[in-house]
Protein backbone atom coordinates (compact mmCIF):
# COMPACT_ATOMS: atom_id res chain seq x y z
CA UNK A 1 18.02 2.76 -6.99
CA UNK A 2 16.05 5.84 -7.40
CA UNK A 3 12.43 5.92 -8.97
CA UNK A 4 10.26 8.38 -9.94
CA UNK A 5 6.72 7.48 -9.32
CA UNK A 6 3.25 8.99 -9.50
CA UNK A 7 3.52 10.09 -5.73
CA UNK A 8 6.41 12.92 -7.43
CA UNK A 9 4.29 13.64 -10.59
CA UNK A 10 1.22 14.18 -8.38
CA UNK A 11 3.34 15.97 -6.21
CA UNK A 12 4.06 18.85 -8.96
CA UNK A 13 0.68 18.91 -10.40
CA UNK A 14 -0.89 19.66 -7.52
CA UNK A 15 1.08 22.47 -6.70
CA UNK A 16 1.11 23.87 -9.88
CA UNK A 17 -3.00 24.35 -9.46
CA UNK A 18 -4.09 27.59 -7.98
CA UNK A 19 -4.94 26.74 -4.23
CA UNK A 20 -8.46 27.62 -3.18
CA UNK A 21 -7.92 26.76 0.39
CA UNK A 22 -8.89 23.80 2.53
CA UNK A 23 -12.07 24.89 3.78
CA UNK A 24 -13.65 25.84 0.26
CA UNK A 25 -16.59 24.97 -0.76
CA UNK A 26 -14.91 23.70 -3.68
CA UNK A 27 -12.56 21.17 -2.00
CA UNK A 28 -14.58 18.22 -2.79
CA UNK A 29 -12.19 15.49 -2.92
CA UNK A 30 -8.98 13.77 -1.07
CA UNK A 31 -6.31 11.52 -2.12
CA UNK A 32 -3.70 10.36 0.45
CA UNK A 33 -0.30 9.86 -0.03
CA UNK A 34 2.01 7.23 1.66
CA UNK A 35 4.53 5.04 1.43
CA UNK A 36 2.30 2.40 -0.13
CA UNK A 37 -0.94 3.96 -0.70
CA UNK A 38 -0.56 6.50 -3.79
CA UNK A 39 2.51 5.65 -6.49
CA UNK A 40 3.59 2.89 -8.79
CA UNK A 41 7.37 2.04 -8.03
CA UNK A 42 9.25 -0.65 -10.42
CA UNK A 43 12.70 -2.30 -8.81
CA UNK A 44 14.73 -4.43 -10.69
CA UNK A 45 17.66 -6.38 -9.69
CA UNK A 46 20.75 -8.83 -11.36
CA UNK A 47 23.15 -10.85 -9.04
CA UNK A 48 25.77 -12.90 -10.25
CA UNK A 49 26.33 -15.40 -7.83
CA UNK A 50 30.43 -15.87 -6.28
CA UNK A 51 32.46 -18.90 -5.45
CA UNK A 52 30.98 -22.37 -5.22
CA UNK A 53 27.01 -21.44 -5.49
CA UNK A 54 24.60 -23.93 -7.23
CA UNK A 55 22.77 -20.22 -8.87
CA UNK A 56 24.63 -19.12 -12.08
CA UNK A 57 22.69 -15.95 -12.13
CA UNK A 58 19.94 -14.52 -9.75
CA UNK A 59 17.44 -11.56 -10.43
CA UNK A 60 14.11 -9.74 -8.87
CA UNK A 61 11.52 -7.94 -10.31
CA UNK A 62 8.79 -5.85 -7.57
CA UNK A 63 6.01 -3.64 -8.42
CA UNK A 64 4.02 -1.87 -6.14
CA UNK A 65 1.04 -0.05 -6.99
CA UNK A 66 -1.61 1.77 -4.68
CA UNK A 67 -4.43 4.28 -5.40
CA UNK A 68 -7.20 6.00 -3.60
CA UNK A 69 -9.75 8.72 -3.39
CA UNK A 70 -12.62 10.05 -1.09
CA UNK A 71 -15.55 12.70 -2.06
CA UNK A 72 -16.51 14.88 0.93
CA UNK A 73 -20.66 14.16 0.58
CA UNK A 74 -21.36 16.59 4.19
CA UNK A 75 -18.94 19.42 5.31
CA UNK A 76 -17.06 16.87 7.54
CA UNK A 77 -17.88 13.34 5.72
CA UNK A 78 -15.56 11.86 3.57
CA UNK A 79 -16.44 8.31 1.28
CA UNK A 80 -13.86 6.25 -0.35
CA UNK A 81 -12.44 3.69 -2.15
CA UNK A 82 -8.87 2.15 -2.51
CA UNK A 83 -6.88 -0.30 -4.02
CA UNK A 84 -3.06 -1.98 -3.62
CA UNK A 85 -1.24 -4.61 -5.80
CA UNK A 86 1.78 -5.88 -5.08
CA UNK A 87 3.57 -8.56 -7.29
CA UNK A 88 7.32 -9.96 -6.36
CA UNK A 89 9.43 -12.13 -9.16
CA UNK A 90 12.79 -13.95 -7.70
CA UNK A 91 14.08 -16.17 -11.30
CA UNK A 92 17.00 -18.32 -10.17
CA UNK A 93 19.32 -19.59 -13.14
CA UNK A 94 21.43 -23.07 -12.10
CA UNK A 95 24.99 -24.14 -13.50
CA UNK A 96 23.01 -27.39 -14.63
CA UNK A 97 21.13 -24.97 -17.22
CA UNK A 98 17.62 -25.42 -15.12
CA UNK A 99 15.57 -23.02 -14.09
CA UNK A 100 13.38 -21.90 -11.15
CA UNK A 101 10.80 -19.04 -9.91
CA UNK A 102 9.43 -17.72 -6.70
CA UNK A 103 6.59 -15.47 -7.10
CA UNK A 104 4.11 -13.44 -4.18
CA UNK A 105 1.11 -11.68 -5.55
CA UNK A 106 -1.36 -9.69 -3.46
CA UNK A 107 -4.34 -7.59 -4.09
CA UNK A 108 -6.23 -5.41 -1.66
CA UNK A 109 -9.50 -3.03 -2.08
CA UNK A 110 -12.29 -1.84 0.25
CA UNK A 111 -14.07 1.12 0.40
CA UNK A 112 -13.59 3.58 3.97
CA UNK A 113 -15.37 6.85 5.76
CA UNK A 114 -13.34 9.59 7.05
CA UNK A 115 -15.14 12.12 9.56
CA UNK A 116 -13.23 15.20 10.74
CA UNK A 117 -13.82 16.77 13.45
CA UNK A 118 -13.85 20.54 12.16
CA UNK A 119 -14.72 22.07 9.08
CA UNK A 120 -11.78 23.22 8.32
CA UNK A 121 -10.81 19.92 7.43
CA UNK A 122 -7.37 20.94 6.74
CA UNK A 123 -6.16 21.80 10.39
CA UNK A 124 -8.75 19.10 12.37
CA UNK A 125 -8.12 16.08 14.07
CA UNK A 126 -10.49 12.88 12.44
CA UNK A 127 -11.33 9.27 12.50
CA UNK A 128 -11.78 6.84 9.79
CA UNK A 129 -13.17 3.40 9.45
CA UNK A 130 -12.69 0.87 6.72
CA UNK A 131 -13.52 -2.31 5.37
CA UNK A 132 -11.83 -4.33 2.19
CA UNK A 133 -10.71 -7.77 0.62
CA UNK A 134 -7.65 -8.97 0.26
CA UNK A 135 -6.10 -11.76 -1.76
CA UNK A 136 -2.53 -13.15 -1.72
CA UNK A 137 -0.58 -15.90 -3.02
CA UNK A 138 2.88 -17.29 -2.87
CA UNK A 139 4.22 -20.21 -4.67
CA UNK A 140 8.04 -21.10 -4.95
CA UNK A 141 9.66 -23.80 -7.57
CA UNK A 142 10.60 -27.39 -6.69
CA UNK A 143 14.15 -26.68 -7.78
CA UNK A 144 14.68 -22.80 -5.95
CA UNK A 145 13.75 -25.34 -2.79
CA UNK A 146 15.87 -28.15 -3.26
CA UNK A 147 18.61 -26.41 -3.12
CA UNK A 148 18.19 -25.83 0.37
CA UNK A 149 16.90 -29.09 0.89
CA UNK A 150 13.38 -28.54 1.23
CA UNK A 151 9.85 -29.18 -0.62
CA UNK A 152 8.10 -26.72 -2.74
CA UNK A 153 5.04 -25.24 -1.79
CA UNK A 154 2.53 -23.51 -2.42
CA UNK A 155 0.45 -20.44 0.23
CA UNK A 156 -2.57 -18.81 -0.52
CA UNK A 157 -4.76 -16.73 1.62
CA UNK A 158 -8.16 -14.28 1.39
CA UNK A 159 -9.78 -12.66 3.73
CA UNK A 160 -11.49 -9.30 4.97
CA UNK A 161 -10.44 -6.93 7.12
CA UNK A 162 -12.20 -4.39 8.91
CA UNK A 163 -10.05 -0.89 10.46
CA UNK A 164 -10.27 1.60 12.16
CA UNK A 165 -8.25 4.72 12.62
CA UNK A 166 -7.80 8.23 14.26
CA UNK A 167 -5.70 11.33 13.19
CA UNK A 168 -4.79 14.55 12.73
CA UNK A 169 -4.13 17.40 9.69
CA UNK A 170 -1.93 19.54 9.82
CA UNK A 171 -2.31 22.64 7.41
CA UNK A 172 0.66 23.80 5.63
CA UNK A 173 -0.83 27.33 4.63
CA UNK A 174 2.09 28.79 6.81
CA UNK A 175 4.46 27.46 4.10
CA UNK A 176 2.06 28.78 1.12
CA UNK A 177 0.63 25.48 0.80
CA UNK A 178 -3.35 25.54 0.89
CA UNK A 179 -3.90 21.99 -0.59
CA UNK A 180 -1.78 20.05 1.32
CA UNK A 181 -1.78 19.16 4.98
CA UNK A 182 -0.01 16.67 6.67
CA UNK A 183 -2.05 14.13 8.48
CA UNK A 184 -0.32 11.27 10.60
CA UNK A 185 -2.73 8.41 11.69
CA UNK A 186 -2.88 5.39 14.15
CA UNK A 187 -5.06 2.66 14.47
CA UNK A 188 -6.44 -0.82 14.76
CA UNK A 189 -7.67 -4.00 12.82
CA UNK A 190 -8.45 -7.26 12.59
CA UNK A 191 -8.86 -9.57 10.20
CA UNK A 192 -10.19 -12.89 8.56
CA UNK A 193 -8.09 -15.11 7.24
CA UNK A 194 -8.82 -17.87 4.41
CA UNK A 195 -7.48 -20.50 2.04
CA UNK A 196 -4.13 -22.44 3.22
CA UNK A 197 -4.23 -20.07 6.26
CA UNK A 198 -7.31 -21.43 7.20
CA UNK A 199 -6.96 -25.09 6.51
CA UNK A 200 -3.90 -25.06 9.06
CA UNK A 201 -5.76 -23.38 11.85
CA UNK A 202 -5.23 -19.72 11.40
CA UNK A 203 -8.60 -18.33 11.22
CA UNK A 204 -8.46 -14.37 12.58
CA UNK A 205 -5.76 -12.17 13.71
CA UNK A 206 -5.81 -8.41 14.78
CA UNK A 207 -2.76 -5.99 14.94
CA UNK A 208 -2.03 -2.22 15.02
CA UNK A 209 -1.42 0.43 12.26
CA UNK A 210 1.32 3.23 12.54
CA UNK A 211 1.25 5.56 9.69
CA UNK A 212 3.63 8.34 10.46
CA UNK A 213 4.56 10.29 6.78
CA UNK A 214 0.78 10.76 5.25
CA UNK A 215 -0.20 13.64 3.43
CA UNK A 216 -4.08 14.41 2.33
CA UNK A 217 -4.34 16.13 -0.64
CA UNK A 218 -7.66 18.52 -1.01
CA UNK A 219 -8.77 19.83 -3.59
């Protein structure tokens, strides 16, 4: 299913602005754009279950939305803020006429530094650092659960995590782009964990970030 999101519309705005070049004195401000971290995408989907299933009709709703911005304060300083919100809807119909829902909702935001290494942002290597809140809940129906012979149940958890990152831009001036660069990143994190994670033992937790298709957008 295709989808046209903010991440295209920002996309052809951009472009359509006449470039002043990424080590202006104008070039004040940076959005990123990633997979998850600029764009509002909307999936829907209807299944009509087959054969001898307890489900007369099955159906999902997602949404995914994820903004975030930084204003360069020093020629090499970035300051930020971000936010991500993700909410998942599975509705399950039975043959008995019932009805059941599983739902997931999660909410991240923080604030973050960015330093690069050069002052032609644009073209330099740079590390970041970041710090935000995140919220997330799951609850499924009794009856979505009984059909495969378990309980319902319910999972919340909150927290703050704390990351850090290292990278580097890649200007696409070559190509006629002066507002664009590409800018792959890598990094680390851990985080605190709260809520029903906590109550059954799981407290803190630290993993590794790969973010391989990332553009920075300055302008």
């Amino acid at each position: 299913m295709g989808n046209f999101t903010l991440k295209n519309l920002l996309f052809i705005l951009l472009l359509s602005i006449p470039a002043k070049g990424l080590s202006g004195e104008g070039n004040r401000h940076l959005v990123s754009v990633t997979s998850a971290g600029l764009g509002w995408t909307s999936a829907y989907e209807s299944v009509k279950p087959e054969g001898k299933s307890p489900f007369d009709a099955v159906s999902s709703l997602l949404h995914n939305v994820g903004l975030n911005y930084a204003y360069r304060f020093t020629d090499r300083i970035h300051v930020g803020v971000f936010a991500q919100s993700s909410r998942s809807t599975l509705r399950v119909k039975n043959r008995d006429s019932s009805a059941s829902t599983s739902e997931r909702n999660s909410l991240a935001y923080g604030v973050f530094g960015l330093y690069s290494f050069h002052e032609k942002i644009g073209d330099a290597w740079y590390a970041g650092a970041g710090l935000s809140l995140f919220n997330q809940e799951e609850e499924i129906a009794g009856d979505l659960e009984e059909a495969e012979g378990k309980g319902a149940f319910e999972l919340d958890d909150r927290g703050v995590t704390f990351e850090v990152l290292i990278g580097k831009r890649f200007s696409l001036e070559r190509w006629g782009i002066e507002d664009i660069s590409y800018a792959p990143n890598v990094g680390g994190f851990v985080r605190k964990h709260g809520k029903d994670f906590s109550d059954q033992g799981i407290e803190r937790g630290r993993g590794l970030t790969v973010v391989p298709v990332k553009f920075d957008l300055i302008f």
